[in-house]
Protein backbone atom coordinates (compact mmCIF):
# COMPACT_ATOMS: atom_id res chain seq x y z
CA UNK A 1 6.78 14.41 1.28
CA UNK A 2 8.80 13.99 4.63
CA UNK A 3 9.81 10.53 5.18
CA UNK A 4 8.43 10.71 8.91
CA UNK A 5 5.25 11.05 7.37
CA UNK A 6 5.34 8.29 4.79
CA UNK A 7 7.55 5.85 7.06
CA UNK A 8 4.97 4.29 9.53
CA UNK A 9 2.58 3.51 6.29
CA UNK A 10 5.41 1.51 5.03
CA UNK A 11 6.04 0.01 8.20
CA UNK A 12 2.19 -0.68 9.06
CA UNK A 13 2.14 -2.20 5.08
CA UNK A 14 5.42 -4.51 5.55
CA UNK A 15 4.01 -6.12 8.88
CA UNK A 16 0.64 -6.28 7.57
CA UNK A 17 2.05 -8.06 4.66
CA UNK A 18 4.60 -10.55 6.65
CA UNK A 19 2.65 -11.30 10.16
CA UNK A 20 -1.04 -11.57 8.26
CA UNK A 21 -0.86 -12.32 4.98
CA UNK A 22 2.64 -14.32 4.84
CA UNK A 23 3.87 -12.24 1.77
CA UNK A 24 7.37 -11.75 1.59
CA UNK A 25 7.25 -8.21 -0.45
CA UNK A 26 9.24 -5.63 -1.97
CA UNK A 27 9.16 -2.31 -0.86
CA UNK A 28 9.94 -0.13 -3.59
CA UNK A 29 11.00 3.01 -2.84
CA UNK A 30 8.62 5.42 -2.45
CA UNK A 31 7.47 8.71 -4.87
CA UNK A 32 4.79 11.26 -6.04
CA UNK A 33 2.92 9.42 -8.95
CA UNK A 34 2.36 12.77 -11.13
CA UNK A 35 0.59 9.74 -13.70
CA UNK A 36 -2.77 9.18 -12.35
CA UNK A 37 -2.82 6.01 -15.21
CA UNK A 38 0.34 4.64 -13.94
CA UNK A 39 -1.61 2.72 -11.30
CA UNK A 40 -2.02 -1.34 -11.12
CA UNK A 41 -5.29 -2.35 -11.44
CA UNK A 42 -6.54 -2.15 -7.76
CA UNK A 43 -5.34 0.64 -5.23
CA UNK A 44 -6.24 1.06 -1.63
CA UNK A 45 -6.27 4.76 -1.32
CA UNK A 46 -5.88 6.40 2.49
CA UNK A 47 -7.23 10.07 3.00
CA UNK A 48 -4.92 12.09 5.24
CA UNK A 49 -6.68 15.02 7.24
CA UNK A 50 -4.92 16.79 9.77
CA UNK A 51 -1.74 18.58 9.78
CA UNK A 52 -0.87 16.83 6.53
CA UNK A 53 -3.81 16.72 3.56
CA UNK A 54 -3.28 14.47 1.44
CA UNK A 55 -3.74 10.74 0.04
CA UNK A 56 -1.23 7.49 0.35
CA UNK A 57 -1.90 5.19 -2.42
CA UNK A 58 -1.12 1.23 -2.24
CA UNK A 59 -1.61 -0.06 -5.66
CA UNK A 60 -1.37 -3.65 -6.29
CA UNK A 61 -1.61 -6.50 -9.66
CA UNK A 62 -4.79 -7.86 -9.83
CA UNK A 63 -2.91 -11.18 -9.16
CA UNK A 64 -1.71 -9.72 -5.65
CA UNK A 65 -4.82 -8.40 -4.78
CA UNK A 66 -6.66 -11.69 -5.06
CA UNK A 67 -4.43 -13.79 -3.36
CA UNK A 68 -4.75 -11.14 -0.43
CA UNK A 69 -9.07 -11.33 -0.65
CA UNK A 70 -7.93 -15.03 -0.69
CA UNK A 71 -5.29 -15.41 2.65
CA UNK A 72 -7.65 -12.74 4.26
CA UNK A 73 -10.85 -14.78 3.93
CA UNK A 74 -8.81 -18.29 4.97
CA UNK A 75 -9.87 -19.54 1.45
């Protein structure tokens, strides 16, 4: 995968993470998960149609993933 395509999901992610949630994150670098089982326990998957088929995959720890229902919902 070309980094122009995967770039402005890591961007969107980052500044959804910092402006809306607060999160300081890590990026990890990204890759092609050939392990469908090496997931965390709740992944946002985004269909790509288009000029480029495909799927992005943001998978998160349960723990993350509730305190984001949690800063999204004000609670």
């Amino acid at each position: 995968m070309k980094a122009e395509y995967i770039n402005p999901f890591l961007d969107a992610s980052v500044h959804l993470f910092k402006e809306y949630l607060r999160f300081d994150i890590k990026n990890n670098p990204p890759f092609i998960n050939q392990d469908h089982n090496d997931l965390n326990e709740v992944s946002a998957i985004i269909g790509l149609a288009g000029d480029i088929i495909g799927a992005v995959v943001l998978s998160f720890t349960r723990e993350t993933a509730i305190a984001m229902a949690s800063r999204f919902s004000g609670q």
